[in-house]
N, C-alpha and C. Protein backbone atom coordinates (compact mmCIF):
# COMPACT_ATOMS: atom_id res chain seq x y z
N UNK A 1 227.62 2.40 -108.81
CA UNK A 1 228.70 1.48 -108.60
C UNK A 1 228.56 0.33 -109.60
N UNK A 2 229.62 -0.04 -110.22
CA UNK A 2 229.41 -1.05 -111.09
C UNK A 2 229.89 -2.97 -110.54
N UNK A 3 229.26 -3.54 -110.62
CA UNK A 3 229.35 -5.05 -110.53
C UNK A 3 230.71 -5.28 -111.34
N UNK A 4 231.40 -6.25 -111.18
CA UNK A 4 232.21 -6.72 -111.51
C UNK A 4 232.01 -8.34 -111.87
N UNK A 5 231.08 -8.79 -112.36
CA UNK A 5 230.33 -10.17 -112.31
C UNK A 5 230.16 -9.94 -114.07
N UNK A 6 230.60 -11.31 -114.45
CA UNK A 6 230.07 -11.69 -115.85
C UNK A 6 229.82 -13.12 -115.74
N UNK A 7 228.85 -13.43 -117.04
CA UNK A 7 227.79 -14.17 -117.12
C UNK A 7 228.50 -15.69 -117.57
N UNK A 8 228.22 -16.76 -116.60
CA UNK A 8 228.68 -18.23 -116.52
C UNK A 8 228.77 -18.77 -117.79
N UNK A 9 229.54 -19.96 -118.33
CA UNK A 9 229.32 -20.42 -119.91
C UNK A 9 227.73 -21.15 -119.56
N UNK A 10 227.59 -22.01 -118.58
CA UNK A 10 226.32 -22.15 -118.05
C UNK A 10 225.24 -20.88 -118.38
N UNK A 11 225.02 -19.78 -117.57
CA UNK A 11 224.24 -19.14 -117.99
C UNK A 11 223.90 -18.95 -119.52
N UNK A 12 225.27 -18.27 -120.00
CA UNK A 12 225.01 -18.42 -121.09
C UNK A 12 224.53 -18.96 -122.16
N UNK A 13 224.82 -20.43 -122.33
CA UNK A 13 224.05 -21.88 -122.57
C UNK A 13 222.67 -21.51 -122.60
N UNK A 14 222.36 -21.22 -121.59
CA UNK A 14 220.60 -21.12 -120.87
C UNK A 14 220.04 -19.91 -121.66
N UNK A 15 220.77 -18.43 -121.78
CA UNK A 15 220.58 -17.49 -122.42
C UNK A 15 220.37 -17.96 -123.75
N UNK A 16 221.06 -18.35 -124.41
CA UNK A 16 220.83 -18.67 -126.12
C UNK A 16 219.72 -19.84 -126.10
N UNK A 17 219.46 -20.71 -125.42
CA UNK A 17 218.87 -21.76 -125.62
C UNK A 17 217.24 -21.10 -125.06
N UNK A 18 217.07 -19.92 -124.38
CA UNK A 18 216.03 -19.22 -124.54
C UNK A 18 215.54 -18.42 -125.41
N UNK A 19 216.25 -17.69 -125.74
CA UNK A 19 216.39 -16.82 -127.33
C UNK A 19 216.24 -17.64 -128.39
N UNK A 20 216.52 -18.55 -128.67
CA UNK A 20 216.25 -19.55 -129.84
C UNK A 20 214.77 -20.24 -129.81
N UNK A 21 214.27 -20.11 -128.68
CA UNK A 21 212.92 -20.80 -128.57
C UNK A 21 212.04 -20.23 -128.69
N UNK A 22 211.12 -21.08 -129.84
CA UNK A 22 209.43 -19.85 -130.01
C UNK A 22 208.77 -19.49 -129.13
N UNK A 23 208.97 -20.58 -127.96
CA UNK A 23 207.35 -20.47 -126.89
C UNK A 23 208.24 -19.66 -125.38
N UNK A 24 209.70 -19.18 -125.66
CA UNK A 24 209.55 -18.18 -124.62
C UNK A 24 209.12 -17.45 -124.65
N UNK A 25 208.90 -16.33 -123.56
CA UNK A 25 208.09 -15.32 -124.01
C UNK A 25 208.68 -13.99 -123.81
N UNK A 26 208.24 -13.14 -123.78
CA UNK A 26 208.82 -11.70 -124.15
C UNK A 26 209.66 -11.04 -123.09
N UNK A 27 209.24 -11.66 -121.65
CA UNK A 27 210.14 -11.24 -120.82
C UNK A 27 211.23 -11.99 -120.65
N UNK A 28 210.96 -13.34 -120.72
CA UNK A 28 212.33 -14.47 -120.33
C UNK A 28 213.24 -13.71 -121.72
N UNK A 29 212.60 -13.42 -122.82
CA UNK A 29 214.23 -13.29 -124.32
C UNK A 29 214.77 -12.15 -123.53
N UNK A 30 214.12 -11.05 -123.13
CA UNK A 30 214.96 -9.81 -122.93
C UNK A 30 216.00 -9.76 -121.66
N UNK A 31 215.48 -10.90 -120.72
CA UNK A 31 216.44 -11.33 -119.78
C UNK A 31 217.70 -11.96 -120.58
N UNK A 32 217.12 -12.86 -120.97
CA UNK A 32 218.31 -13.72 -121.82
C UNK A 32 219.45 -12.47 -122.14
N UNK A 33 218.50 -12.05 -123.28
CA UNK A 33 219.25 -11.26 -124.10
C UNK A 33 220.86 -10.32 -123.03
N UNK A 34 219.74 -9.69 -122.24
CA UNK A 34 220.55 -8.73 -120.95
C UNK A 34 221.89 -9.89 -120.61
N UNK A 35 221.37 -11.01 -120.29
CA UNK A 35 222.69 -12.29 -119.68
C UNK A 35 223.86 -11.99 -120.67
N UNK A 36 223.13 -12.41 -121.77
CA UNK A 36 224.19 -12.72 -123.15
C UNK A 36 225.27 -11.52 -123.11
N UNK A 37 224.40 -10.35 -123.16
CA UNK A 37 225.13 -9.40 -123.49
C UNK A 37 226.63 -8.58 -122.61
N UNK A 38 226.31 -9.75 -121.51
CA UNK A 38 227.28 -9.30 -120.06
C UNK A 38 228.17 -10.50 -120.19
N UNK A 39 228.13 -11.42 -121.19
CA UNK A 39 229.36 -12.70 -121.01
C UNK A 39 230.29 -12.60 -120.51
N UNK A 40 231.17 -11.41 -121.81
CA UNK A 40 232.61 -10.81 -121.37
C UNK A 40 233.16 -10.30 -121.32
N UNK A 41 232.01 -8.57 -119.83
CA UNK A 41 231.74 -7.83 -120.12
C UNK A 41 231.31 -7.19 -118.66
N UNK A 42 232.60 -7.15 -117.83
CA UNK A 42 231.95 -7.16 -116.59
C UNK A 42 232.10 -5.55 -116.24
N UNK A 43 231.46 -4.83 -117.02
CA UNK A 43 231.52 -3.21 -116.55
C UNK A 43 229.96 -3.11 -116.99
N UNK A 44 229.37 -3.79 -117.23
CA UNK A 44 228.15 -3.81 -118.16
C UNK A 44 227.27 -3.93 -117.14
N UNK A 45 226.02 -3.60 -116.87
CA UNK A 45 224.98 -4.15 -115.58
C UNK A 45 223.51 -3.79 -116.45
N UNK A 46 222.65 -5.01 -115.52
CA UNK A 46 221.72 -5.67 -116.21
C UNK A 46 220.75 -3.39 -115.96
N UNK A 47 219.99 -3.20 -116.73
CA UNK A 47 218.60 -2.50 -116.59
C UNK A 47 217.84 -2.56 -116.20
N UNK A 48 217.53 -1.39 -115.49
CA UNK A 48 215.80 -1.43 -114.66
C UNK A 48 214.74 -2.86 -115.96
N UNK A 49 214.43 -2.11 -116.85
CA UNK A 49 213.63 -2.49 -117.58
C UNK A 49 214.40 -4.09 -117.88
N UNK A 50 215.30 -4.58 -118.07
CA UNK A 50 215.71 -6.09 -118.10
C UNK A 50 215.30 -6.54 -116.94
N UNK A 51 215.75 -5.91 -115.57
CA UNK A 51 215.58 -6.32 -114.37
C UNK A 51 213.78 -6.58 -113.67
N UNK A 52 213.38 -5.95 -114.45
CA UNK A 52 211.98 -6.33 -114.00
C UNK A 52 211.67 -7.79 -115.00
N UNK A 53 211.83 -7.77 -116.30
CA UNK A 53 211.17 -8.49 -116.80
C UNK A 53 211.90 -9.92 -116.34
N UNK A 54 213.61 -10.15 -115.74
CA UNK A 54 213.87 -11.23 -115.12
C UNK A 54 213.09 -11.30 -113.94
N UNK A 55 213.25 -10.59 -113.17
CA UNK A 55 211.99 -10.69 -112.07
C UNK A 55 210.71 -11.74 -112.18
N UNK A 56 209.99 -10.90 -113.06
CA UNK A 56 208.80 -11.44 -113.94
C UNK A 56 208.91 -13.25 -114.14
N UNK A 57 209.79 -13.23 -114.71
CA UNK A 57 210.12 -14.91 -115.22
C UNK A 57 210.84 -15.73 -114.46
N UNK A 58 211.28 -15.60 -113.55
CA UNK A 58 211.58 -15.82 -112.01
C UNK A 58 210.54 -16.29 -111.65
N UNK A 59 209.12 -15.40 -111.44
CA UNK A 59 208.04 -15.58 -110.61
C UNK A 59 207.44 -16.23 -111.07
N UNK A 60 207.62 -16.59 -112.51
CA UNK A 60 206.29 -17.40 -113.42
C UNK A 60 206.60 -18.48 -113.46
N UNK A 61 205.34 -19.71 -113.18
CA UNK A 61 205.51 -21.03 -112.76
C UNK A 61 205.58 -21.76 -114.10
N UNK A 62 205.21 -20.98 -115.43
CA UNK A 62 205.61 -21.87 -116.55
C UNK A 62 206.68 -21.48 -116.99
N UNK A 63 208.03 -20.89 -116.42
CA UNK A 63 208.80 -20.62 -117.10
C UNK A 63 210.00 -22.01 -117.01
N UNK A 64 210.74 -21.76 -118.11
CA UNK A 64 211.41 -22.91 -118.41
C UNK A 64 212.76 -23.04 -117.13
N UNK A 65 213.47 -23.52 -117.34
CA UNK A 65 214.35 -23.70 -116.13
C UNK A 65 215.66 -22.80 -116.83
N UNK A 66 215.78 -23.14 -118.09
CA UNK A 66 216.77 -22.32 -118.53
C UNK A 66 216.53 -20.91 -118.14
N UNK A 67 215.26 -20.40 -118.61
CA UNK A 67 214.79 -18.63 -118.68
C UNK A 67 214.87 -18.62 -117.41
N UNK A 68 214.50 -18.98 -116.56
CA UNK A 68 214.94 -19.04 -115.04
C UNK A 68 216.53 -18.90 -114.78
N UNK A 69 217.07 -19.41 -115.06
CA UNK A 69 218.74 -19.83 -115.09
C UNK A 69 219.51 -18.42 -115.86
N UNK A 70 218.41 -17.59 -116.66
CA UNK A 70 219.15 -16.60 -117.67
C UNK A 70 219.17 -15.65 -116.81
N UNK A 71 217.68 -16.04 -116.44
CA UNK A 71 216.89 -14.68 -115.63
C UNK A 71 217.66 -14.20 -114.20
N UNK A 72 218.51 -15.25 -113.37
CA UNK A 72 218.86 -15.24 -112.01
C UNK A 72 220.50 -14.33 -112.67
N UNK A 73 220.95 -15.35 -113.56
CA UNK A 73 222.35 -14.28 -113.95
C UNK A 73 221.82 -12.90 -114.18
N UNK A 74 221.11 -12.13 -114.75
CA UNK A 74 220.77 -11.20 -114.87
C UNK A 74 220.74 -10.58 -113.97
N UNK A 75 219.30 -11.09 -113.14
CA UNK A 75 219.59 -10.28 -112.02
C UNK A 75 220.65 -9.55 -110.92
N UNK A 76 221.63 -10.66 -111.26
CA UNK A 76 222.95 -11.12 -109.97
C UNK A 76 223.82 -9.46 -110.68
N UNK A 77 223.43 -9.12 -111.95
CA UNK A 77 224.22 -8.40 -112.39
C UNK A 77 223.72 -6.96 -112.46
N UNK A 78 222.88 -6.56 -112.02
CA UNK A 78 222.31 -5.38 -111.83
C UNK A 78 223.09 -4.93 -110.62
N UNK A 79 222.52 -3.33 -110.83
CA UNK A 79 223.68 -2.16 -109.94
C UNK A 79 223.03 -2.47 -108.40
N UNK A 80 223.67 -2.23 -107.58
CA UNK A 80 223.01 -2.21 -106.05
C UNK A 80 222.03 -1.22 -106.05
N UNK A 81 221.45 -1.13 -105.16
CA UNK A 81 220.35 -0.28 -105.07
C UNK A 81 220.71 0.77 -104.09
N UNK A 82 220.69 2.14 -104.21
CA UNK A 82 220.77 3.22 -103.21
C UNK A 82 220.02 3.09 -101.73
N UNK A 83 220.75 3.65 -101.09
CA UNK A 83 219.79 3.03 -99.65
C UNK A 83 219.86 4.64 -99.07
């Protein structure tokens, strides 16, 4: 089933302003990246493999508030889960 959710000018903001920075790190860019790529683009849903690494940077206490902020749109945009 696909989401119908695309990514805030806010998020977005937060997405590039993570991607541009040296000291994020490898999971917060690929979140980013996943955000960015869903702007305006709502048939699109985030990946297992994006979806963990927002996870990841979610949980991490040095992560920036933006990569946090990229990382939560991301998530919001992944497929439901089979039950």
């Amino acid at each position: 089933m696909t989401k119908k959710e695309v990514t805030s000018k806010k998020a977005a903001s937060a997405a590039s302003t993570v991607l541009r920075s040296a000291s994020s790190s490898k999971a917060a860019k690929s979140a980013a990246g996943s955000t960015l790529s869903q702007t305006k683009a709502p048939n699109k849903v985030t990946s297992s493999k994006a979806s963990t690494a927002a996870s990841k940077t979610l949980r991490s206490p040095g992560a920036s508030k933006a990569a946090k902020s990229a990382s939560g749109s991301a998530l919001t945009q992944r497929p439901d889960r089979k039950k």
